[in-house]
Protein backbone atom coordinates (compact mmCIF):
# COMPACT_ATOMS: atom_id res chain seq x y z
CA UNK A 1 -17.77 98.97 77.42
CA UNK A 2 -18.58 95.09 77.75
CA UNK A 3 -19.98 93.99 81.11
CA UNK A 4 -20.10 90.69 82.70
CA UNK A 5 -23.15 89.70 84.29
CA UNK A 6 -24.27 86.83 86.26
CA UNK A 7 -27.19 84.88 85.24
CA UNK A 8 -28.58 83.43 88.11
CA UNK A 9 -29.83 79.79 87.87
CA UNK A 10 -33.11 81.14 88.49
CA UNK A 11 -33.20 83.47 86.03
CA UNK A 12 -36.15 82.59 83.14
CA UNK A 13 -35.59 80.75 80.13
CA UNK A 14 -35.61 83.57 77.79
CA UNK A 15 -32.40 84.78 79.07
CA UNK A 16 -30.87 80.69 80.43
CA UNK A 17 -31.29 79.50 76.77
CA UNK A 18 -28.14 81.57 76.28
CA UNK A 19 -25.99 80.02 77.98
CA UNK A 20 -24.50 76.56 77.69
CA UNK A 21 -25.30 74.28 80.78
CA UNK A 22 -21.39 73.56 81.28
CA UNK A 23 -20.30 76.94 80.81
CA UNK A 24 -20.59 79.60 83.46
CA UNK A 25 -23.51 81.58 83.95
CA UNK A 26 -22.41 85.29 82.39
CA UNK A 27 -22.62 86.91 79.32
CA UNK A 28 -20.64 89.66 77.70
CA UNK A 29 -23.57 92.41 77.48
CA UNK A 30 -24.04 95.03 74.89
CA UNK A 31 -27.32 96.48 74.53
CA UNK A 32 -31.09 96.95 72.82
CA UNK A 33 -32.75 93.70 74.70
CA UNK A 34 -33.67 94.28 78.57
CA UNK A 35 -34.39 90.49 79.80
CA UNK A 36 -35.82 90.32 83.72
CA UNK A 37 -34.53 88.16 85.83
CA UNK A 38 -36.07 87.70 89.69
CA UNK A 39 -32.75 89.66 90.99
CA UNK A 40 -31.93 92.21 88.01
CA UNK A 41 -31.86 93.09 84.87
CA UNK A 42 -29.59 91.92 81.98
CA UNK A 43 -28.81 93.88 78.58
CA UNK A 44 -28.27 91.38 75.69
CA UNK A 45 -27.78 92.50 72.06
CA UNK A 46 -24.86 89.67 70.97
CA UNK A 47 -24.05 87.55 73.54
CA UNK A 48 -20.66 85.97 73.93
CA UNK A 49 -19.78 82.24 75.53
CA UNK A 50 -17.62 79.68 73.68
CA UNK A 51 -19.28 76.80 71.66
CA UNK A 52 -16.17 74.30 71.57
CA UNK A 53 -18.06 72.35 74.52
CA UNK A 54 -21.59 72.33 72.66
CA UNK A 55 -20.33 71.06 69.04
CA UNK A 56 -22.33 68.47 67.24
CA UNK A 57 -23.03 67.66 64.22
CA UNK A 58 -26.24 67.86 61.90
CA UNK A 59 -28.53 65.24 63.55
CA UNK A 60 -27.60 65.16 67.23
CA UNK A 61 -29.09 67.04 70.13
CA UNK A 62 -27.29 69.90 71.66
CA UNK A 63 -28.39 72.96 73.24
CA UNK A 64 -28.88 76.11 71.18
CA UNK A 65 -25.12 78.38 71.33
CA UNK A 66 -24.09 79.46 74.64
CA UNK A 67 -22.60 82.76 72.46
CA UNK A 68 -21.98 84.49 70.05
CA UNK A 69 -18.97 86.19 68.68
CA UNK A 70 -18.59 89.18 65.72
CA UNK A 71 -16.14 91.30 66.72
CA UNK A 72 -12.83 89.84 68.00
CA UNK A 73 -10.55 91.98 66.11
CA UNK A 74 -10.67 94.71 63.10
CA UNK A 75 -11.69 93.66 59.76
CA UNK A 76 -8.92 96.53 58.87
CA UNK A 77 -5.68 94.41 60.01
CA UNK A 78 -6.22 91.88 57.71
CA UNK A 79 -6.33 94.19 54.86
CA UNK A 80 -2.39 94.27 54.15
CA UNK A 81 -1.53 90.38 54.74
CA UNK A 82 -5.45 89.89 52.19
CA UNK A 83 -3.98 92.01 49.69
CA UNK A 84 -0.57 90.85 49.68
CA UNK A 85 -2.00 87.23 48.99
CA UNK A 86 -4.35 87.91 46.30
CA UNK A 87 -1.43 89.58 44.10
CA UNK A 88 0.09 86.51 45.06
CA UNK A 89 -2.67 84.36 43.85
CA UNK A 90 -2.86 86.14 40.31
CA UNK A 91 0.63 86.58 39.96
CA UNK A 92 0.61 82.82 40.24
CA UNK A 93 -1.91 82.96 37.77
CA UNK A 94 -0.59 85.20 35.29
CA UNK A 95 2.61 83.06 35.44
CA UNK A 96 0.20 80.25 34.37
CA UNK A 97 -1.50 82.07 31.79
CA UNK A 98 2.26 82.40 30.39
CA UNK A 99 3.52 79.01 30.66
CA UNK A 100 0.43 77.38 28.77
CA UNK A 101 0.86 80.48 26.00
CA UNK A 102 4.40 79.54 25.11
CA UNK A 103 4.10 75.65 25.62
CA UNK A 104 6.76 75.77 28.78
CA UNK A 105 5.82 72.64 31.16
CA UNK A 106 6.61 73.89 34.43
CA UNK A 107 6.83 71.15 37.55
CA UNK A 108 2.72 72.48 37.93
CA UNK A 109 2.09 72.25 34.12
CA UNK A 110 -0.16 69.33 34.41
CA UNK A 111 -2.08 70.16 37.72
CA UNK A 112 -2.41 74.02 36.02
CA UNK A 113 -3.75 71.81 32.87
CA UNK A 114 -6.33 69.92 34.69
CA UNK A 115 -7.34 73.08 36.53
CA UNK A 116 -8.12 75.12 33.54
CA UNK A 117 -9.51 71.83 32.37
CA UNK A 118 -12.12 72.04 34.73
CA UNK A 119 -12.50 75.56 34.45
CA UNK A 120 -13.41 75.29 30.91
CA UNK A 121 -16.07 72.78 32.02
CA UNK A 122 -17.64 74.80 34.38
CA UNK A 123 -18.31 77.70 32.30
CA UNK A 124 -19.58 75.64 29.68
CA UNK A 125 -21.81 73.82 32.39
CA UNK A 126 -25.13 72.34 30.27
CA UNK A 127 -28.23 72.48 31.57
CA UNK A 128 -28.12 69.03 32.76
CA UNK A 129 -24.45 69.15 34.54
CA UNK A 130 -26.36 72.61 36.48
CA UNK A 131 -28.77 70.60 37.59
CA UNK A 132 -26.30 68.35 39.28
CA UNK A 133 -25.48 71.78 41.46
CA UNK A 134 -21.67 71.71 39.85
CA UNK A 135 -20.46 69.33 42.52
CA UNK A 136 -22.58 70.02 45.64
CA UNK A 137 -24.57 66.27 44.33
CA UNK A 138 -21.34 64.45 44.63
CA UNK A 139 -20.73 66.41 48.03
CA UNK A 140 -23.55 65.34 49.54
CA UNK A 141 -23.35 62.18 48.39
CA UNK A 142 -19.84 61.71 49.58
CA UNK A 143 -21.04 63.10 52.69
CA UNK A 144 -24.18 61.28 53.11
CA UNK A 145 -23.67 60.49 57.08
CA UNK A 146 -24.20 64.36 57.34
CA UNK A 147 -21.60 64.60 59.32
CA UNK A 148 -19.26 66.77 57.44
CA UNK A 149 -21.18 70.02 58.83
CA UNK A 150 -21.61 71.40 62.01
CA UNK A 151 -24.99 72.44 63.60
CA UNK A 152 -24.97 76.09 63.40
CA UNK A 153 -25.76 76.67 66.41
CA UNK A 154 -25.55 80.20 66.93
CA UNK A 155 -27.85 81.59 64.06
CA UNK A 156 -30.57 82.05 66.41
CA UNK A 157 -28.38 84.72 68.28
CA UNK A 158 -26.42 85.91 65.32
CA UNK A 159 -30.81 86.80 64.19
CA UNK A 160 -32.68 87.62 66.67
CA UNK A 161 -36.26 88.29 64.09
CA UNK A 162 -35.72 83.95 63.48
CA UNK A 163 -36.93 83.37 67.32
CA UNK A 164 -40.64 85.66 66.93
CA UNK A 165 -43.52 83.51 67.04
CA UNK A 166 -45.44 81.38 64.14
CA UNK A 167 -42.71 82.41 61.93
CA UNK A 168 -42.36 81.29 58.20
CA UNK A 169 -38.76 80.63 57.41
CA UNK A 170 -37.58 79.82 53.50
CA UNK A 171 -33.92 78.96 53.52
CA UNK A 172 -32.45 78.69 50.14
CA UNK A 173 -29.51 76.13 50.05
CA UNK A 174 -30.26 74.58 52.94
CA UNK A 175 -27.65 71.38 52.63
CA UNK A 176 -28.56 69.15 54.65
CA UNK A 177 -30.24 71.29 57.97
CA UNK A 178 -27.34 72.90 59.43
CA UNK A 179 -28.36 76.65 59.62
CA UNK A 180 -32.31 75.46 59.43
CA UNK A 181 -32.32 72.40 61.88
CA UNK A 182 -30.92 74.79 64.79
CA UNK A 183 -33.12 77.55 64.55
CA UNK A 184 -36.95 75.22 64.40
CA UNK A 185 -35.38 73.57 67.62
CA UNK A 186 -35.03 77.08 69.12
CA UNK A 187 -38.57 78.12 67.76
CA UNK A 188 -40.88 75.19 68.10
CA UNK A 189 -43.56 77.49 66.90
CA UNK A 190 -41.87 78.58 63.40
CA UNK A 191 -42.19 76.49 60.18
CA UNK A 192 -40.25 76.42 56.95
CA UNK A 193 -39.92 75.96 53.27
CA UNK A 194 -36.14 74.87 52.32
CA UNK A 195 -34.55 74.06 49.20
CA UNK A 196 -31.41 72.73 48.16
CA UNK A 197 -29.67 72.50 44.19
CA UNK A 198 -28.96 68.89 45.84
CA UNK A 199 -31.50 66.03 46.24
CA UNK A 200 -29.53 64.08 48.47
CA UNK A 201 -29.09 67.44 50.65
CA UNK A 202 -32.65 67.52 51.14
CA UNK A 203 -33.08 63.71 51.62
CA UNK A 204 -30.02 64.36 54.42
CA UNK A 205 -32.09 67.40 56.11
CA UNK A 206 -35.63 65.17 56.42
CA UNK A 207 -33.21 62.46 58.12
CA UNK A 208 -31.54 64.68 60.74
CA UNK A 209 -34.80 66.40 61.32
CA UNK A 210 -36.37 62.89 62.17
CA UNK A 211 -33.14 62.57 64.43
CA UNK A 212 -33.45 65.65 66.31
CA UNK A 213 -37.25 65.29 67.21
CA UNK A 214 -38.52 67.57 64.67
CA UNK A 215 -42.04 67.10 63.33
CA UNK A 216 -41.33 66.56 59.52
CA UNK A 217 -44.94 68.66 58.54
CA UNK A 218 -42.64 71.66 59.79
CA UNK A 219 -40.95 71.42 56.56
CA UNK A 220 -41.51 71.85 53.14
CA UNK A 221 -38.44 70.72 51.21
CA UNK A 222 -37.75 69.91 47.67
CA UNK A 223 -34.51 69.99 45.30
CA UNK A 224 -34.40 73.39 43.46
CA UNK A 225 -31.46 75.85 41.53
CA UNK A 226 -32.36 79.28 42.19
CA UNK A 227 -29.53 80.08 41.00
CA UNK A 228 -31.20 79.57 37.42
CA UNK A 229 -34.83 78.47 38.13
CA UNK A 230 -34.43 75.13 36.90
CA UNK A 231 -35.79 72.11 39.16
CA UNK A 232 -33.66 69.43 39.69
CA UNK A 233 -34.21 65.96 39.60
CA UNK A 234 -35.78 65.04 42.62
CA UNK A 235 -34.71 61.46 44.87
CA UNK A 236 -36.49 58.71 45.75
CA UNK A 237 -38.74 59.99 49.07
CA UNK A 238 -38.38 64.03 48.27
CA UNK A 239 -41.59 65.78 48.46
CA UNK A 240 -42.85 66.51 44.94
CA UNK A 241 -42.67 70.11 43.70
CA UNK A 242 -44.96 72.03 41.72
CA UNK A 243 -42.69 73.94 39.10
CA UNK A 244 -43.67 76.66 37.21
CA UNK A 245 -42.61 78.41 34.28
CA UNK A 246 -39.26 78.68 34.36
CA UNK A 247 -37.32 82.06 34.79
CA UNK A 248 -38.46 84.79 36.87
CA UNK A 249 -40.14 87.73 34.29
CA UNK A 250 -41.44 90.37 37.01
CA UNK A 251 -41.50 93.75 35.32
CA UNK A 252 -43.97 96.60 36.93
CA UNK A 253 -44.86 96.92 40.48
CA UNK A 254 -43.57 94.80 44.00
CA UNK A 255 -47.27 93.19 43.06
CA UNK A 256 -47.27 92.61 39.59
CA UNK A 257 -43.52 91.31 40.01
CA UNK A 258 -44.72 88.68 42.55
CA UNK A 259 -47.60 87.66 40.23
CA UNK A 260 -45.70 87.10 36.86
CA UNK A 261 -42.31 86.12 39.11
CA UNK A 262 -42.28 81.72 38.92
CA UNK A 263 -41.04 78.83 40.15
CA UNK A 264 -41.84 77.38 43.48
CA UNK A 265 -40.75 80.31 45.99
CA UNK A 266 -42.16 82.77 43.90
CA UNK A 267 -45.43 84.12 46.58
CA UNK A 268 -44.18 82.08 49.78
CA UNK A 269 -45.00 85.34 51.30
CA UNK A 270 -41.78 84.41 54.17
CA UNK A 271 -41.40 86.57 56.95
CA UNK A 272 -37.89 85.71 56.86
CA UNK A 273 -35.14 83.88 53.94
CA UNK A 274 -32.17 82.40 55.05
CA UNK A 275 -29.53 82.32 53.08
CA UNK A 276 -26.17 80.81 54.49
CA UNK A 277 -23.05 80.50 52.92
CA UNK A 278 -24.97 79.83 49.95
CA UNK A 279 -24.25 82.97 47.22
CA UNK A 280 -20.53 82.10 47.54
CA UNK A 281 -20.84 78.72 45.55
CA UNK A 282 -22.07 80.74 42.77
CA UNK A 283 -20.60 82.38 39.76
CA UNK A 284 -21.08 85.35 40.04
CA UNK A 285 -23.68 85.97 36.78
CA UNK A 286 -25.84 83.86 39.22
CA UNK A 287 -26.13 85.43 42.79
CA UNK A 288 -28.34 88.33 41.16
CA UNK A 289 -31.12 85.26 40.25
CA UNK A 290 -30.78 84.10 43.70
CA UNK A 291 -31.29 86.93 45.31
CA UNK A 292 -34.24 87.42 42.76
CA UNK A 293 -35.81 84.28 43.90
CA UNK A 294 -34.98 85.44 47.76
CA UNK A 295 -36.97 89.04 47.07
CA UNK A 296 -39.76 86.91 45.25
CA UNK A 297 -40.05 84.54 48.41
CA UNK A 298 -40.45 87.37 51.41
CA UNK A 299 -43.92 88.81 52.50
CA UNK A 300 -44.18 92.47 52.01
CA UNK A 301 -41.12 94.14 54.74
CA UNK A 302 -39.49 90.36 54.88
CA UNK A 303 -36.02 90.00 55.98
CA UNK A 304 -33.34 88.56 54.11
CA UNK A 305 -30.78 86.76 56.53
CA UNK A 306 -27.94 86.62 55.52
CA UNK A 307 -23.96 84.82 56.43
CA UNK A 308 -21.28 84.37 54.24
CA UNK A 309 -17.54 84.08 53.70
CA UNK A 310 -15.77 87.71 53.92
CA UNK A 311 -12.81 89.52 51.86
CA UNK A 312 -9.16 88.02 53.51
CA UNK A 313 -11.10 85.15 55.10
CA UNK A 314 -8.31 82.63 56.37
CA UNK A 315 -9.83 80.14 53.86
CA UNK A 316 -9.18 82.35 50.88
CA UNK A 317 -5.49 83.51 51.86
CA UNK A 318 -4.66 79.97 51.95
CA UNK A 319 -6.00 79.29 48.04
CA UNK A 320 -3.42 78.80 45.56
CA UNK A 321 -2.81 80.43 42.74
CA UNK A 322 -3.99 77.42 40.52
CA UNK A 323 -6.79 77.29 42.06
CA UNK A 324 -7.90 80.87 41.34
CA UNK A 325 -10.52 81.04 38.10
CA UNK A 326 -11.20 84.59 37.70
CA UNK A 327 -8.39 86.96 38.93
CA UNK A 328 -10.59 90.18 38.45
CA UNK A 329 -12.43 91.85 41.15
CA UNK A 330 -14.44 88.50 41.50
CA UNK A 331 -11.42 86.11 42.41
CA UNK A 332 -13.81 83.26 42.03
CA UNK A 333 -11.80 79.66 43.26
CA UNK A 334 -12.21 76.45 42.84
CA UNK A 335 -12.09 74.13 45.65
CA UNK A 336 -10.49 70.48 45.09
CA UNK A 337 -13.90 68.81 45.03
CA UNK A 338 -14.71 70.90 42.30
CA UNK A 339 -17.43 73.86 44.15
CA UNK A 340 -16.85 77.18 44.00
CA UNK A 341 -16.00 79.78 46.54
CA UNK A 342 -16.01 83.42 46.48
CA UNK A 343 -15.39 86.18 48.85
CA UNK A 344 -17.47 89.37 49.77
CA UNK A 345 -16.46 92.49 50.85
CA UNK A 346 -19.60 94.65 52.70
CA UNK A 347 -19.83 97.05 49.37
CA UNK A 348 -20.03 94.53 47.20
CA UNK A 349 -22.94 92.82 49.03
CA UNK A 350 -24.38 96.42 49.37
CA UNK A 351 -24.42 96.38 46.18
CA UNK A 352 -25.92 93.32 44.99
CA UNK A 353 -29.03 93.41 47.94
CA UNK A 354 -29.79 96.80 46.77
CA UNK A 355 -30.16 95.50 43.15
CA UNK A 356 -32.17 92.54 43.81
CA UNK A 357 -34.86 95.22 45.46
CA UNK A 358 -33.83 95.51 49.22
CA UNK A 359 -32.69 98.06 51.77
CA UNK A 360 -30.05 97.24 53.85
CA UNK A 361 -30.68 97.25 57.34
CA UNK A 362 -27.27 95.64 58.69
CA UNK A 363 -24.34 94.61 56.78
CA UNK A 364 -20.89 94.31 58.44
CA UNK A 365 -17.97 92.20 58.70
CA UNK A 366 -17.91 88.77 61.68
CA UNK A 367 -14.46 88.41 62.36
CA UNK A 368 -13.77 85.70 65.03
CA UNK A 369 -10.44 84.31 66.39
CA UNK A 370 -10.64 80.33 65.68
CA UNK A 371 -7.96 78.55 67.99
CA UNK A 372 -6.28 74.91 67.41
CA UNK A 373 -5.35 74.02 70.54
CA UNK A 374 -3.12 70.89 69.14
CA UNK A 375 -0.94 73.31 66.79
CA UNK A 376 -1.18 76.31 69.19
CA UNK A 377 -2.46 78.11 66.07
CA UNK A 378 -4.90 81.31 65.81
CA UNK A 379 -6.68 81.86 62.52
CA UNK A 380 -8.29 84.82 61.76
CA UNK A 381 -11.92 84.31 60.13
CA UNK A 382 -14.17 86.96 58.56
CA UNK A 383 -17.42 86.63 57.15
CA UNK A 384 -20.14 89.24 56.40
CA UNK A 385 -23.14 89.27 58.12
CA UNK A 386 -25.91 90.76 56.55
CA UNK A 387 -29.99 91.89 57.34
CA UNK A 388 -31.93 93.04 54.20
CA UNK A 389 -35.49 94.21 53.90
CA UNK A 390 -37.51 93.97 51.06
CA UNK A 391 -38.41 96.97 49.39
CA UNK A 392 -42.18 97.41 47.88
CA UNK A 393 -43.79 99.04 44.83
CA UNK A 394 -40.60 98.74 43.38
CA UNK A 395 -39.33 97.04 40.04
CA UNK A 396 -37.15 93.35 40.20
CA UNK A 397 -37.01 91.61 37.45
């Protein structure tokens, strides 16, 4: 049952952070955190108030989310209308496949050309073009105002372990601050160690940080792939990074793993890696290196933190068929600017924490009604939400 309580305006900061100044004072209550105020108490596990009046972008102030949604309707009702467009999507694909077999130029012959084009590219992506992060370089460049992204503002809710004290945070793909920037401002005692596949990404995150008040010797940042190990190059101003070999070669014990284990998150010894919206950019040969590098970067018990786009997310009904590289159980696409997006269903990210060396402790799908008030429109957006703890004294490679 969901209760509304008032907060009163006296009520300590703890529990006021919550909520946005110009929204009302209540919360939609679940349970597990018991806050005092001076009249009574107030249960808070996920609380609920709308952030359309807090946006801003990375680089602006604004107030920490007044809630948080993850449950506005069943993961299971978008099953039919998912599956439905997926057969769509590689029946669209198949009919491709076809045309380009027999030579027939259909009215989409030429995009359907270009898009295999660049598929062919991508999975014969050299060293060097990896280092350029496939794309996410020219993203960031494209988007160097840093405006593109919104502030994140509710990852301090959607993990509550992020707001303990003297924390050490490691976020791996950080862009340029969006999931990071929010939760320092909400912990002014935590520090962190963030790297991007980007250079200008982590160029954009020291900028927005100097914007937003935060004491740069908070952050450690530095261009890195751990999707393969390999450094990138780094820009003009980026702190320097000690690489080591590359390629992580752990092979006995959690210890002995950490000690032979390189590059430069290998022993951060986190209490806590973020990692948002990141493994979807990935092929999916990659994500079990990342998640590698993630298990390599966590103290002993560290949490893994972890947000990503779900199975039947709006975004991926709405791909085209063309745009689809691998119709198998993958269904890897390719978005215009040329990144990559893929789609995880809880079992399937199950699967590949419990691989990389870690025991999940929650995974379950966000699903969260997004309105457009101009069209009158609802869309229907999943995304899995995920808390992983790192196993010891066992073997990761």
């Amino acid at each position: 049952m969901v209760v509304l309580t008032p907060l009163p305006t006296t009520a300590p900061l703890q529990a006021r952070h919550l909520c946005c100044p110009s929204q009302p004072r209540w919360m939609k209550v679940q349970h597990n955190l018991q806050i005092k105020t001076n009249t009574h108490y107030v249960l808070l596990r996920n609380p609920y108030p709308s952030l359309a009046p807090c946006r801003a972008y990375v680089g602006e102030q604004s107030e920490t989310a007044g809630e948080y949604h993850s449950q506005d309707f069943h993961w299971e009702i978008c099953i039919e209308e998912g599956q439905a467009a997926v057969e769509r999507q590689r029946q669209e694909w198949r009919t491709r496949a076809h045309e380009q077999s027999v030579g027939i130029e259909s009215k989409n012959f030429k995009e359907n050309e270009k898009i295999n084009s660049d598929y062919a590219k991508l999975n014969t992506t050299t060293k060097t073009d990896k280092s350029k992060g496939s794309g996410w370089e020219a993203f960031h460049q494209q988007h160097a105002a840093a405006r593109f992204f919104k502030k994140k503002r509710y990852i301090p809710l959607a993990f509550p372990a992020l707001m303990k004290s003297d924390l050490h945070i490691a976020e791996i793909g950080c862009g340029c601050g969006s999931a990071l920037l929010p939760v320092l401002k909400a912990n002014p005692t935590a520090r962190a160690t963030a790297c991007d596949v980007s250079s200008t990404a982590i160029e954009l995150l020291k900028l927005a940080a100097e914007r937003e008040g935060i004491d740069l010797n908070r952050i450690h940042s530095f261009p890195y792939d751990a999707s393969t190990g390999a450094t990138t190059q780094t820009a003009p101003g980026t702190n320097s990074v000690m690489t080591q070999e590359q390629g992580a070669t752990a092979s006995a014990n959690t210890l002995e793993a950490e000690a032979n284990a390189s590059g430069p998150l290998a022993g951060l010894h986190a209490d806590c890696v973020l990692m948002i919206f990141t493994l979807s950019a990935l092929w999916p040969k990659d994500m079990p290196c990342m998640l590698r590098h993630a298990y390599h970067a966590l103290r002993p018990d560290g949490l893994l933190l972890f947000r990503d786009y779900g199975l039947y997310d709006m975004a991926q009904l709405r791909f085209p068929g063309s745009q689809l590289l691998d119709p198998g159980e993958s269904l890897v696409y390719q978005r215009s600017d040329g990144t990559l997006s893929s789609f995880f269903s809880i079992e399937r990210m199950e699967n590949l924490a419990h691989e990389a060396g870690f025991q999940v402790v929650e995974c379950e799908y966000v699903t969260t009604f997004v309105k457009n008030r101009k069209k009158g429109t609802e869309m229907k957006r999943v995304f899995v939400h995920g808390v992983f703890k790192k196993r010891n004294n066992i073997k990761v490679n």
